[in-house]
Protein backbone atom coordinates (compact mmCIF):
# COMPACT_ATOMS: atom_id res chain seq x y z
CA UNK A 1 91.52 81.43 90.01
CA UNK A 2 88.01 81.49 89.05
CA UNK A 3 86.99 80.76 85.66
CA UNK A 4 90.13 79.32 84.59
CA UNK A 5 91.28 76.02 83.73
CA UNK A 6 93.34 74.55 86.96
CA UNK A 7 96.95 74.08 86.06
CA UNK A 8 98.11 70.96 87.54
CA UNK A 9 101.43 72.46 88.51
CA UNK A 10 99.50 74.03 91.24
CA UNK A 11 99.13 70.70 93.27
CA UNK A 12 102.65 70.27 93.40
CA UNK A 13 105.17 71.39 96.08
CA UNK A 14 108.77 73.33 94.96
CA UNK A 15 110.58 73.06 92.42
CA UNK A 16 112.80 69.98 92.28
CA UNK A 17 110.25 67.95 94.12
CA UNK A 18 108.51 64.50 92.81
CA UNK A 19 105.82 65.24 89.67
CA UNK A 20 108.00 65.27 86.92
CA UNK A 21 110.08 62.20 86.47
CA UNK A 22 113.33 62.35 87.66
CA UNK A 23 112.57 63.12 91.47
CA UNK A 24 114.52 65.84 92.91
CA UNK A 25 116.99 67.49 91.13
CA UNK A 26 114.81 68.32 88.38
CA UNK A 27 115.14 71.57 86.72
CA UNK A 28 111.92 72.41 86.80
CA UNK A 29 109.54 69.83 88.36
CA UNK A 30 106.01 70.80 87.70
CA UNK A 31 105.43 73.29 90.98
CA UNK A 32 104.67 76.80 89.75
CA UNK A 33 107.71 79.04 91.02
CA UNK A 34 107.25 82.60 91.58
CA UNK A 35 109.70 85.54 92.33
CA UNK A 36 109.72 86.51 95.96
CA UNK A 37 108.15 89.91 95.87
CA UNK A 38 105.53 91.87 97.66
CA UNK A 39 102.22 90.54 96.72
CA UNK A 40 102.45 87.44 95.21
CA UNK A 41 104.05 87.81 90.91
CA UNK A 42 107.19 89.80 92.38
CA UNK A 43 106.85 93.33 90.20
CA UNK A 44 103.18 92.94 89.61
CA UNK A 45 101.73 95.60 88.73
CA UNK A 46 99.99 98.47 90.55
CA UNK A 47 101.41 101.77 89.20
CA UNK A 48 99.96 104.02 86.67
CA UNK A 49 97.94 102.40 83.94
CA UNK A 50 98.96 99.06 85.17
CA UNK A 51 102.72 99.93 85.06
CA UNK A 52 104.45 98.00 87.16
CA UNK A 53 105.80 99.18 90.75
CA UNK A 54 109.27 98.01 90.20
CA UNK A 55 111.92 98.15 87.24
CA UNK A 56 111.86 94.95 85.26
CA UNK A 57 114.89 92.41 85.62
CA UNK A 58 116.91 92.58 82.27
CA UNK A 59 117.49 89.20 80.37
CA UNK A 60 121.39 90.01 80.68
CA UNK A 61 121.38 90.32 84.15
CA UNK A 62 120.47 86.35 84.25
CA UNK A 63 122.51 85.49 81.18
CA UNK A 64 125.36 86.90 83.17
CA UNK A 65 124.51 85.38 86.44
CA UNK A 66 127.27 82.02 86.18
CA UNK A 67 125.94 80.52 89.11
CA UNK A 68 122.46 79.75 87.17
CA UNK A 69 124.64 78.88 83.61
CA UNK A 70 121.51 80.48 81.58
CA UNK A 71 122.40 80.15 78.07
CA UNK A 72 120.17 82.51 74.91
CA UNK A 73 119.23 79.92 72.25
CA UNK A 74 116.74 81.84 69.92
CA UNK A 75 114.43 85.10 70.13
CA UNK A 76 115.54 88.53 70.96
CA UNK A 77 118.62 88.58 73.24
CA UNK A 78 116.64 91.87 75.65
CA UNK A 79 113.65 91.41 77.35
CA UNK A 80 112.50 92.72 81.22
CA UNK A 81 111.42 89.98 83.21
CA UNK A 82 108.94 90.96 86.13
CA UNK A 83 108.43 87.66 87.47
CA UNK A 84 109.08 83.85 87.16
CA UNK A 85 106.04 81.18 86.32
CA UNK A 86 106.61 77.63 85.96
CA UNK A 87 104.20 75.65 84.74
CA UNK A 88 104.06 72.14 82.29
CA UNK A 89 100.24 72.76 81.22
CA UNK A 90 99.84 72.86 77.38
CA UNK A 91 98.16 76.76 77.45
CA UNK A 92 99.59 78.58 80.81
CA UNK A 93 98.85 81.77 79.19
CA UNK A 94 95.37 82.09 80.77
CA UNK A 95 97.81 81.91 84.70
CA UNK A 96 100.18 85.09 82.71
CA UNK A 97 100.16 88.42 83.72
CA UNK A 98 102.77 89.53 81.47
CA UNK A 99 106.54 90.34 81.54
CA UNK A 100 107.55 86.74 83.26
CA UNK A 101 109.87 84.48 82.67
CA UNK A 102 108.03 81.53 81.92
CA UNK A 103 109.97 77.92 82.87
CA UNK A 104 109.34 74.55 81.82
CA UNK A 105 110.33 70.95 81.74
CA UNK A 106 109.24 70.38 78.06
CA UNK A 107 105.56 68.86 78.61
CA UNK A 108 103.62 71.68 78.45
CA UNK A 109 104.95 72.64 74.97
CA UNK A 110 106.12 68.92 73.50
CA UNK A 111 102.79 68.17 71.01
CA UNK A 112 102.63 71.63 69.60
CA UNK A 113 105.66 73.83 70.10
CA UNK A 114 104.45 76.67 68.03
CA UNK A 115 100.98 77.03 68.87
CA UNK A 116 102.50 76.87 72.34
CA UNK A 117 104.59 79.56 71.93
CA UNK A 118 102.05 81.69 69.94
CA UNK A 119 100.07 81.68 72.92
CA UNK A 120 102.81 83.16 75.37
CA UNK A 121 103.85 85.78 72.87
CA UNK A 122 100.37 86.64 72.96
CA UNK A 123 100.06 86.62 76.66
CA UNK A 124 102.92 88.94 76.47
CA UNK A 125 105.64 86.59 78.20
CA UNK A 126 108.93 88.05 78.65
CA UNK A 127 110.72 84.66 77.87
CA UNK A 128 110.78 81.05 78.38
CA UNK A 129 113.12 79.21 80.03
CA UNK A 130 113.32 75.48 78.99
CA UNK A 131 114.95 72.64 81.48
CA UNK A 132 117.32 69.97 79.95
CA UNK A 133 116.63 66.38 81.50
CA UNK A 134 115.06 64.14 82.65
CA UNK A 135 112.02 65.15 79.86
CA UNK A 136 114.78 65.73 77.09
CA UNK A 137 118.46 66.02 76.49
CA UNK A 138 118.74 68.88 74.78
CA UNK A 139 115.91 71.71 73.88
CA UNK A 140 113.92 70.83 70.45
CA UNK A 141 114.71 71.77 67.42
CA UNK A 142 111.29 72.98 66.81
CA UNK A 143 110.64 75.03 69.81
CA UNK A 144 113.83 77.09 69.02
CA UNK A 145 112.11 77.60 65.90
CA UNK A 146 109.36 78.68 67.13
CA UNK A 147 110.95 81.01 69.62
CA UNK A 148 112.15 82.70 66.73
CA UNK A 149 109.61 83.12 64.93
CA UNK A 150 107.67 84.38 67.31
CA UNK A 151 110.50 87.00 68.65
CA UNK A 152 110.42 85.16 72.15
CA UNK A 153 113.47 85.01 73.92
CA UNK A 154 114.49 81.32 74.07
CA UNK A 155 116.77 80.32 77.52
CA UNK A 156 118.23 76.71 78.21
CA UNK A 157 118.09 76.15 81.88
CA UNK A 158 120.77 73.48 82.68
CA UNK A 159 119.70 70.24 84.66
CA UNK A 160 121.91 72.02 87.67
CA UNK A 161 120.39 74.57 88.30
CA UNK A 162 116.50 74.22 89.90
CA UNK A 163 113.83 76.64 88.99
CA UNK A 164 113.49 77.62 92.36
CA UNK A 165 116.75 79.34 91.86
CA UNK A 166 116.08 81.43 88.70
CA UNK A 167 112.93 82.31 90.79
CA UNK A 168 115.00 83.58 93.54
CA UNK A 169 117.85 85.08 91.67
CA UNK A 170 115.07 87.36 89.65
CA UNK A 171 113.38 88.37 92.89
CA UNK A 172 116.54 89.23 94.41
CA UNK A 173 116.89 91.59 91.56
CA UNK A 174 114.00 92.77 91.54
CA UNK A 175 113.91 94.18 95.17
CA UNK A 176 117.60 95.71 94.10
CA UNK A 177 115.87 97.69 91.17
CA UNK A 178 113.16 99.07 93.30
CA UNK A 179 115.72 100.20 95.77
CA UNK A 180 117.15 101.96 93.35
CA UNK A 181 114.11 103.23 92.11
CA UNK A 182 112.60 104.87 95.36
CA UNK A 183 116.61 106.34 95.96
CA UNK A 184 116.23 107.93 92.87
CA UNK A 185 112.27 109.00 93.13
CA UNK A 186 113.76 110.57 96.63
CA UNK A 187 116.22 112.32 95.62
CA UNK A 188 114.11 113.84 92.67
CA UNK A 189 111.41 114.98 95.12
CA UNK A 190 114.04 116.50 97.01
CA UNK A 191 115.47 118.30 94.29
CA UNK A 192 112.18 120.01 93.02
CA UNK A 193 111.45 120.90 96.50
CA UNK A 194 114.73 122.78 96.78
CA UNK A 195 114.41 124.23 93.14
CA UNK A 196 110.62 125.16 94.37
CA UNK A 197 112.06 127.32 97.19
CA UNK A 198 114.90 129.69 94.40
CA UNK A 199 113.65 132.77 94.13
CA UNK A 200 112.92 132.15 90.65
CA UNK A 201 110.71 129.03 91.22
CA UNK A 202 108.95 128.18 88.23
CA UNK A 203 112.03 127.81 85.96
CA UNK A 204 114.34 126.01 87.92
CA UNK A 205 111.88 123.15 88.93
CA UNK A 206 110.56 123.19 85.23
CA UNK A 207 114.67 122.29 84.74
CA UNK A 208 115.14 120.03 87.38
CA UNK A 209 112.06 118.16 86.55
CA UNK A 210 113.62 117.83 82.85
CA UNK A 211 116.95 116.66 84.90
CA UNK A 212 114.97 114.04 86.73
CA UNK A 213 113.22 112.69 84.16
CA UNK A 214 115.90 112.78 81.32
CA UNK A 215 113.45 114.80 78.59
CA UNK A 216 112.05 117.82 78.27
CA UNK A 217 109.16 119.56 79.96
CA UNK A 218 106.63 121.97 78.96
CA UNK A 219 104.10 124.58 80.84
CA UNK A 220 100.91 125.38 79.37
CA UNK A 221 99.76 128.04 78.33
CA UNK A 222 102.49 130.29 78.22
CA UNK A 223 104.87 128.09 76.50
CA UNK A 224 107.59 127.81 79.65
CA UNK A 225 109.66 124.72 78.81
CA UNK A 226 113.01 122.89 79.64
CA UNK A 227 115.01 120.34 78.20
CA UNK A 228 116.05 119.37 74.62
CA UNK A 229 113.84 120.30 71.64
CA UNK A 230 111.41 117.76 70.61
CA UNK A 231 111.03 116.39 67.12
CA UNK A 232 108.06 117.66 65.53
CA UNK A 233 105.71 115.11 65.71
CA UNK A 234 106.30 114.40 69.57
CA UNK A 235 106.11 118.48 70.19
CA UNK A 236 102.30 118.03 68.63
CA UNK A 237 101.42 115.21 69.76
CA UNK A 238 101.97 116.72 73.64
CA UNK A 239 100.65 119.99 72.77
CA UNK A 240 97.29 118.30 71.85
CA UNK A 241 97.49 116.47 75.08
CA UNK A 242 98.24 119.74 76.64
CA UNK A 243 95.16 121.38 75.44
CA UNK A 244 93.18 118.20 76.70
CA UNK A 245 93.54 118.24 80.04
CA UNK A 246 93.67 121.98 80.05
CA UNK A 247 90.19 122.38 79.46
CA UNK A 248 87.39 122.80 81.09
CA UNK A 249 85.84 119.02 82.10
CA UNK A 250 89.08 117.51 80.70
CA UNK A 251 90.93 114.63 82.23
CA UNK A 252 92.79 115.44 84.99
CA UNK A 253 96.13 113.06 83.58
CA UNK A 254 96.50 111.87 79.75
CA UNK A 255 99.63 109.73 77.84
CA UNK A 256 100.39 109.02 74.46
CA UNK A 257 103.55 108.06 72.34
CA UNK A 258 104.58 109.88 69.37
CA UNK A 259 108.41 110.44 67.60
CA UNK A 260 109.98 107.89 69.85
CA UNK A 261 109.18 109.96 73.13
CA UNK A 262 106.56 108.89 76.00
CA UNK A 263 104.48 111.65 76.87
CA UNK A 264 102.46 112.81 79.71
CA UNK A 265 100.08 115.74 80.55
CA UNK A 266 98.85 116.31 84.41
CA UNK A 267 95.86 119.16 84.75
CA UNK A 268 97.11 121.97 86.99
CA UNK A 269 94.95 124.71 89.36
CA UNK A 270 93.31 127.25 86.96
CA UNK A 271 92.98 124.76 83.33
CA UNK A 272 96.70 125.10 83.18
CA UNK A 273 99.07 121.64 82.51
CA UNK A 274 102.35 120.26 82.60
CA UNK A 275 103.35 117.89 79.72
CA UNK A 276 106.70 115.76 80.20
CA UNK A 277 108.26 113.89 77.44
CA UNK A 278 110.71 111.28 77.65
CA UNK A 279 112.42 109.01 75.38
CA UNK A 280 112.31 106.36 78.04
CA UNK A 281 110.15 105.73 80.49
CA UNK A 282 111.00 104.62 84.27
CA UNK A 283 108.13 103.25 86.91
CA UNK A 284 109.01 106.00 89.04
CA UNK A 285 108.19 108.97 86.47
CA UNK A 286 104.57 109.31 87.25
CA UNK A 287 105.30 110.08 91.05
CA UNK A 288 108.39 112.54 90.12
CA UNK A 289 105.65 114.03 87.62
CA UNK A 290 103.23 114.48 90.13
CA UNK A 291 105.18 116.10 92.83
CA UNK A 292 106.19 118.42 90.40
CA UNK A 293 102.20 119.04 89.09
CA UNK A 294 101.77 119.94 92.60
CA UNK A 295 104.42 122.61 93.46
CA UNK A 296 103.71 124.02 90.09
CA UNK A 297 99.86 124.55 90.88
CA UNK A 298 101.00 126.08 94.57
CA UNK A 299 103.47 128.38 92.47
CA UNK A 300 101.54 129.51 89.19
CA UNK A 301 97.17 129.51 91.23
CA UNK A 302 96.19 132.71 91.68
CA UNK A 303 94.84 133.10 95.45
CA UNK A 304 91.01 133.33 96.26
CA UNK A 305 89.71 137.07 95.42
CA UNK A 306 86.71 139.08 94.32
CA UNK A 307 83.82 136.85 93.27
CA UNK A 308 85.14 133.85 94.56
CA UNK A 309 86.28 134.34 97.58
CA UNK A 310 82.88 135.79 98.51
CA UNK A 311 81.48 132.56 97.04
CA UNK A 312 83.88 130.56 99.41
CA UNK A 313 82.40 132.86 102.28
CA UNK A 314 79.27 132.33 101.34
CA UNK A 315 79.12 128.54 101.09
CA UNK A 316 81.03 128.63 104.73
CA UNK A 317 78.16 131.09 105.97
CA UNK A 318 75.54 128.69 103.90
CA UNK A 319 74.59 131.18 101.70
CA UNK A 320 73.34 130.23 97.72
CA UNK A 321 76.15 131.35 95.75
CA UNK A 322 74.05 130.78 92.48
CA UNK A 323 75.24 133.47 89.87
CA UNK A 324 78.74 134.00 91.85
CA UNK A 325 80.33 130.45 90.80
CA UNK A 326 80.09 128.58 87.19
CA UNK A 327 77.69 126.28 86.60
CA UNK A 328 79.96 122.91 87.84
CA UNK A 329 78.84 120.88 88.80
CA UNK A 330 80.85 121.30 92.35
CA UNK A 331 82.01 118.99 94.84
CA UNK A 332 82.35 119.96 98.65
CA UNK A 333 85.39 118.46 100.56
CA UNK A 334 85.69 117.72 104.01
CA UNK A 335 89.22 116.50 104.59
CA UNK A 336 90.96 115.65 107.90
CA UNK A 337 94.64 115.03 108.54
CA UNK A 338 98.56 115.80 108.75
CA UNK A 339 99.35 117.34 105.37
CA UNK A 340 99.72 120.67 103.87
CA UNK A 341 96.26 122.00 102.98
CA UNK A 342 97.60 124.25 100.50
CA UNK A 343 99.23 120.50 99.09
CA UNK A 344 95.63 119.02 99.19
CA UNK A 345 94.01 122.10 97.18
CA UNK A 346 96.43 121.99 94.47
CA UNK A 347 96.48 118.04 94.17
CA UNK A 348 92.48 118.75 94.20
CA UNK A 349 92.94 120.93 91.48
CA UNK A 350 91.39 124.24 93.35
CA UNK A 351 92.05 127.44 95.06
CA UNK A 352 89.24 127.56 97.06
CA UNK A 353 89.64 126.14 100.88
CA UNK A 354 89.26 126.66 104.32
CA UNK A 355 91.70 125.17 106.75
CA UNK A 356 90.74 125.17 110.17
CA UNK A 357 90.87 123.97 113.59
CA UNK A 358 90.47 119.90 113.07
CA UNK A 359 90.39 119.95 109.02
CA UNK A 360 89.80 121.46 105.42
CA UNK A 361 86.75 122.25 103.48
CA UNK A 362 87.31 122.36 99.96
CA UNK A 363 85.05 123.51 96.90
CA UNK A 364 86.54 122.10 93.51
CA UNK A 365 84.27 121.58 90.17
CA UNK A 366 87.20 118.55 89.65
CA UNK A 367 85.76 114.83 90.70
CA UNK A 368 88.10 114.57 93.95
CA UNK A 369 90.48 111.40 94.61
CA UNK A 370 91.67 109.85 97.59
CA UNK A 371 95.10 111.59 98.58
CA UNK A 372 98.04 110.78 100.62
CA UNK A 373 97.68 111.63 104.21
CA UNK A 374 94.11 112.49 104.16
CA UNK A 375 90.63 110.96 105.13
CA UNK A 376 88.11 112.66 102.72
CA UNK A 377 84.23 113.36 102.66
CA UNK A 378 83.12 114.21 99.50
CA UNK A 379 79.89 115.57 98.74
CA UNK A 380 77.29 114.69 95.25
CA UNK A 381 77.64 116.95 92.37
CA UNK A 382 75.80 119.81 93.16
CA UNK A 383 74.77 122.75 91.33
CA UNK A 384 76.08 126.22 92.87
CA UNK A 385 72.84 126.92 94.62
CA UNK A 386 73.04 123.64 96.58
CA UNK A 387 76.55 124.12 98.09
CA UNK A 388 75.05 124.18 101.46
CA UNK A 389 73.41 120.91 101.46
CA UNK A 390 75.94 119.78 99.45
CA UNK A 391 78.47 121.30 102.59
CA UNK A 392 76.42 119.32 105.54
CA UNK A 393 76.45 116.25 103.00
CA UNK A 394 80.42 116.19 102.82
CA UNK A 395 80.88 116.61 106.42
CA UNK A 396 78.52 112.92 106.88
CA UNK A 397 80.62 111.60 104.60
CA UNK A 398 84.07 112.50 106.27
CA UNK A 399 82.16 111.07 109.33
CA UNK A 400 82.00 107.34 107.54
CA UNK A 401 85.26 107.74 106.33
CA UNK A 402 86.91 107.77 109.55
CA UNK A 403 84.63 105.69 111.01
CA UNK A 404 85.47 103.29 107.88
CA UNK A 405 88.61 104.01 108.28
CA UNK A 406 88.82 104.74 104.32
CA UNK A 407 90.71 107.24 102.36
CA UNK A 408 87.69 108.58 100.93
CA UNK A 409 84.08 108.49 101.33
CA UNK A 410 81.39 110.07 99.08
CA UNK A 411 77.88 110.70 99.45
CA UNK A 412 75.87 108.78 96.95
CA UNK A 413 72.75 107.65 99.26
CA UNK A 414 69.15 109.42 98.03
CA UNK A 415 65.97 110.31 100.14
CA UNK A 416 66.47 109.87 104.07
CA UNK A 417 69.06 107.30 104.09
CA UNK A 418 71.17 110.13 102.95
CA UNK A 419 70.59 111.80 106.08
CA UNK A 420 71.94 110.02 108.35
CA UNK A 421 75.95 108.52 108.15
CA UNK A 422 76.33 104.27 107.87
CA UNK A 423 78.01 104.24 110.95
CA UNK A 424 75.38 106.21 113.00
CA UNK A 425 72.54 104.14 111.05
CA UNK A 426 73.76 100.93 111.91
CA UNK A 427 74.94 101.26 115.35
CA UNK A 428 70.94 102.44 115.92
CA UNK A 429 69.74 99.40 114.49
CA UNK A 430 71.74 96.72 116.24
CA UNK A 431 70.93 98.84 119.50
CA UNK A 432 67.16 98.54 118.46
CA UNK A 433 67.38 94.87 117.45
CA UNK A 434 69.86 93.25 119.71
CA UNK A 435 67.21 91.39 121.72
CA UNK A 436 65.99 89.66 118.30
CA UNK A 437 67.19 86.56 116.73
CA UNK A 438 67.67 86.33 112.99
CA UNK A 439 64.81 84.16 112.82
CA UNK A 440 62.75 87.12 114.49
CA UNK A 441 63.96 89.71 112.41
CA UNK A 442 63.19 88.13 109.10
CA UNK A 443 59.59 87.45 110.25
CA UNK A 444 59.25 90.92 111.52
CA UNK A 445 60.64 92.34 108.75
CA UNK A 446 58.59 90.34 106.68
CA UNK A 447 55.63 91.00 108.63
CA UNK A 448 56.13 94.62 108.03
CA UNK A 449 56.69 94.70 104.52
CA UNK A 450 53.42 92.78 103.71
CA UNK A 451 51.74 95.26 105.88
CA UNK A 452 50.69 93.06 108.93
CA UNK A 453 49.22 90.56 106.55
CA UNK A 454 49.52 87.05 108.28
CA UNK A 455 48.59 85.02 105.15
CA UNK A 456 51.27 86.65 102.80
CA UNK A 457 54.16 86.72 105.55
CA UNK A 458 53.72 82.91 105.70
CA UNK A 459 53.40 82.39 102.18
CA UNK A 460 56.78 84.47 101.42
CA UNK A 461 58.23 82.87 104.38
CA UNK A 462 57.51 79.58 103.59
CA UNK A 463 56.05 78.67 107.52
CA UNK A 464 52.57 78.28 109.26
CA UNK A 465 50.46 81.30 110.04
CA UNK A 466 50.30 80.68 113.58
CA UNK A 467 54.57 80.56 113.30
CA UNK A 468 54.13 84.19 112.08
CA UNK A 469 51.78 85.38 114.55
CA UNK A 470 54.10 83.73 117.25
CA UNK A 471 57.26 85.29 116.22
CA UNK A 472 55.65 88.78 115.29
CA UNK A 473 54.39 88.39 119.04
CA UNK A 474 57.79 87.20 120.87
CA UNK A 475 59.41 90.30 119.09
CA UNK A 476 57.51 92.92 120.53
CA UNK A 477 57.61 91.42 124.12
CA UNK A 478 61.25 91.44 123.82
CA UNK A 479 61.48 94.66 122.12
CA UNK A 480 58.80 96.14 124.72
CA UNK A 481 57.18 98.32 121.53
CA UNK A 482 53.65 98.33 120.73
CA UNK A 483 53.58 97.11 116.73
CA UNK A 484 50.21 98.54 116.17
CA UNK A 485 51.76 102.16 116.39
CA UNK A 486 52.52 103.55 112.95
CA UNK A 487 55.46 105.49 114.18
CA UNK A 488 56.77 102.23 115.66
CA UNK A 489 56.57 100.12 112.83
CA UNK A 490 58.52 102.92 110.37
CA UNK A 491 60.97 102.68 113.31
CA UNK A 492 61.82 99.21 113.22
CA UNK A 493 61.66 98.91 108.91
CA UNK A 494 64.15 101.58 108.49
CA UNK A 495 66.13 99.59 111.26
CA UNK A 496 65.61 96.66 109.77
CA UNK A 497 65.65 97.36 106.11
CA UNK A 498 69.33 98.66 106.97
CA UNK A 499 70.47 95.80 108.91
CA UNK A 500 69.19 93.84 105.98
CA UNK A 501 70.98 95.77 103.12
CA UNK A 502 74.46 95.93 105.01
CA UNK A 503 74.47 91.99 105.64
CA UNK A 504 73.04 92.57 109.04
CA UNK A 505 71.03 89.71 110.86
């Protein structure tokens, strides 16, 4: 990991292994063990402000596991463990990433036990687990202090039972909880799907979004909710939020805590929300939110008409629509593939779209985000009397999106590289360089850029004159061009000045 201090367990093989003394059968050895997950920390994190992807293990599920004989010696008796570390280096907080259970032999903490602890508490370390023998009978006196000073849960890890099988008893558990977690996430999409389809729609998947979630949910404006009444300070605290991403250049998602309740706002179609507000708060919740965000905008939008439908016409037709449309700025989407369009709009937070035959185009005055499903070409900012440009300029981009083979490609590039896609750009160059070695195209392009001066080339080059003229020579026999033609040299710098600034030749 670069920039941090090496931690010598890393040189070591598996748990139980030679590097502590004792040989194998050693609790913990000095190998770093990690849960068996799906990238590496088992639980790490990836969801929604850096929640994790899976439920956390609870401290009780190991205490109760008898086959591992865990025993709780100091701290707080709950914790969720989202991984397993094992390390005997005197600060592995910098090697942390929080939430795991951190095991150890007894050298890493032995010469200052509470400035050792400090450190994991403040690395946000779910635990440690210490292992009796060969390093020490029984666990000191003063880390248990320290454990409990610091509120970190304090485990004995008996000389029986190897790291490597704490490691894989929490991954097993892990992989149970997310099971459980996507069954559940399933089922709730599946519900609000059916509640979307009741001929009263908007109540019953406000209420089985409330079910789902186990809180209460609220539709702004308008004041639609569902669940149990909120203490005050939580009902004001969301309300706020509400308003937040309900206006105009507002966020398009926003949390806060406030009267014991997690709370969440989502931006819906037309500056309208949806807050949820639970007193808990599972990994899957921001997904179950979201589905329901996006039924709600297909249900509660109000269908293209009147002044902006004829601006959608006339940004298809490639008309200026100045005067028609706000101010924006507005974003032009070319999207391409095997989703609901309607689905895209409302996740993209707009009305206004155009499927047809082999895509979408999309105008939204909301900064666009790669979706589910979809490859999408996303056009600058632009001002409502540059839709048109703006429309040709999303359409490149969807081009170097597939061709990239990206979710989402926008189109950032000013003057005339702008003009033409990355793909197209590239595969022109290479086609007009192939014959030229690398040594040749950094001389020509050198050659080029001092403006044919022979002197200068060398000098920036760092070779002979007569080097330059030779090369500069060789490359337009093999490229059969005539280098004293101005339209052939701005041929070969834009060709070259792009093979140079994509890591070309």
């Amino acid at each position: 990991m670069s920039g941090l201090p090496r931690d010598p367990a890393d040189d070591h093989g598996p748990p139980g292994a030679s590097g502590v003394p004792g040989g194998s059968g050693v609790p913990g050895g000095s190998g770093a063990a990690v849960a068996s997950g799906a990238s590496g920390v088992a639980g790490a994190s990836g969801g929604p402000a850096g929640e994790p992807l899976t439920p956390p293990v609870l401290l009780s599920s190991l205490l109760g596991d008898r086959e591992l004989g865990l025993r709780h010696l100091a701290g707080p008796a709950t914790a969720g463990v989202h991984g397993v570390h094992a390390s005997e280096m005197p600060d592995p907080s910098p090697y942390l990433l929080g939430g795991e259970l951190l095991l150890t032999a007894g050298a890493g903490p032995a010469d200052d036990p509470d400035g050792y602890v400090a450190r994991l508490a403040r690395a946000g370390a779910a635990a440690l687990g210490f292992g009796v023998a060969p390093v020490h009978e029984e666990v000191p006196a003063a880390l248990a202090e320290a454990c409990a000073r610091h509120g970190l849960p304090l485990l004995e890890v008996p000389p029986r039972t190897p790291f490597s099988a704490v490691a894989r008893a929490v991954g097993r558990l892990l992989a149970e909880a997310r099971t459980r977690e996507l069954r559940r996430v399933t089922e709730a999409q599946q519900a609000l799907a059916a509640a979307a389809a009741r001929p009263d729609p908007v109540p019953a998947v406000l209420a089985r979004l409330a079910a789902s979630l186990g809180g209460s949910v609220a539709l702004w404006p308008g004041g639609r909710q569902a669940g149990p009444e909120l203490p005050v300070p939580a009902r004001e605290a969301l309300s706020a939020l509400l308003a937040r991403v309900g206006r105009e250049g507002g966020p398009a998602t926003a949390t806060d805590r406030a009267g014991g309740h997690h709370l969440a706002a989502y931006a819906l179609a037309g500056r309208a929300a949806l807050g949820t507000a639970t007193p808990a708060r599972a990994p899957g919740d921001h997904t179950v939110a979201s589905v329901a965000a996006v039924l709600l905008t297909l249900l509660t939008a109000e269908r293209p008409a009147g002044a902006e439908a004829a601006a959608l016409t006339r940004l298809l037709l490639g008309d200026a629509v100045d005067g028609v449309l706000g101010p924006g700025p507005w974003y032009v989407v070319h999207a391409r593939g095997a989703g609901d369009p309607q689905a895209l709009a409302a996740a993209l937070g707009t009305v206004l779209l155009d499927p047809h035959e082999g895509g979408v185009r999309l105008l939204t005055d909301r900064e666009p985000a790669p979706q589910p499903g979809w490859r999408l070409g996303v056009s600058a900012p632009a001002a409502p009397d540059a839709l048109a440009t703006a429309d040709a300029r999303a359409g490149r981009a969807l081009q170097r999106a597939e061709a990239a083979r990206t979710p989402l490609a926008r189109h950032t590039d000013p003057g005339l590289a702008g003009l033409v896609g990355e793909a197209e750009a590239r595969a022109h160059a290479e086609a007009l360089l192939g014959p030229l070695s690398p040594a040749l195209r950094e001389t020509l392009r050198g050659w080029l850029a001092h403006h044919g001066n022979w002197d200068r080339t060398a000098a920036a080059l760092g070779i002979h004159r007569n080097t330059v003229r030779q090369r500069v020579a060789r490359a337009a026999e093999l490229l059969d061009r005539d280098l004293d033609d101005a339209d052939v040299r701005m041929e070969l710098w834009f060709a070259l000045r792009g093979t140079s600034a994509r890591g070309g030749g």
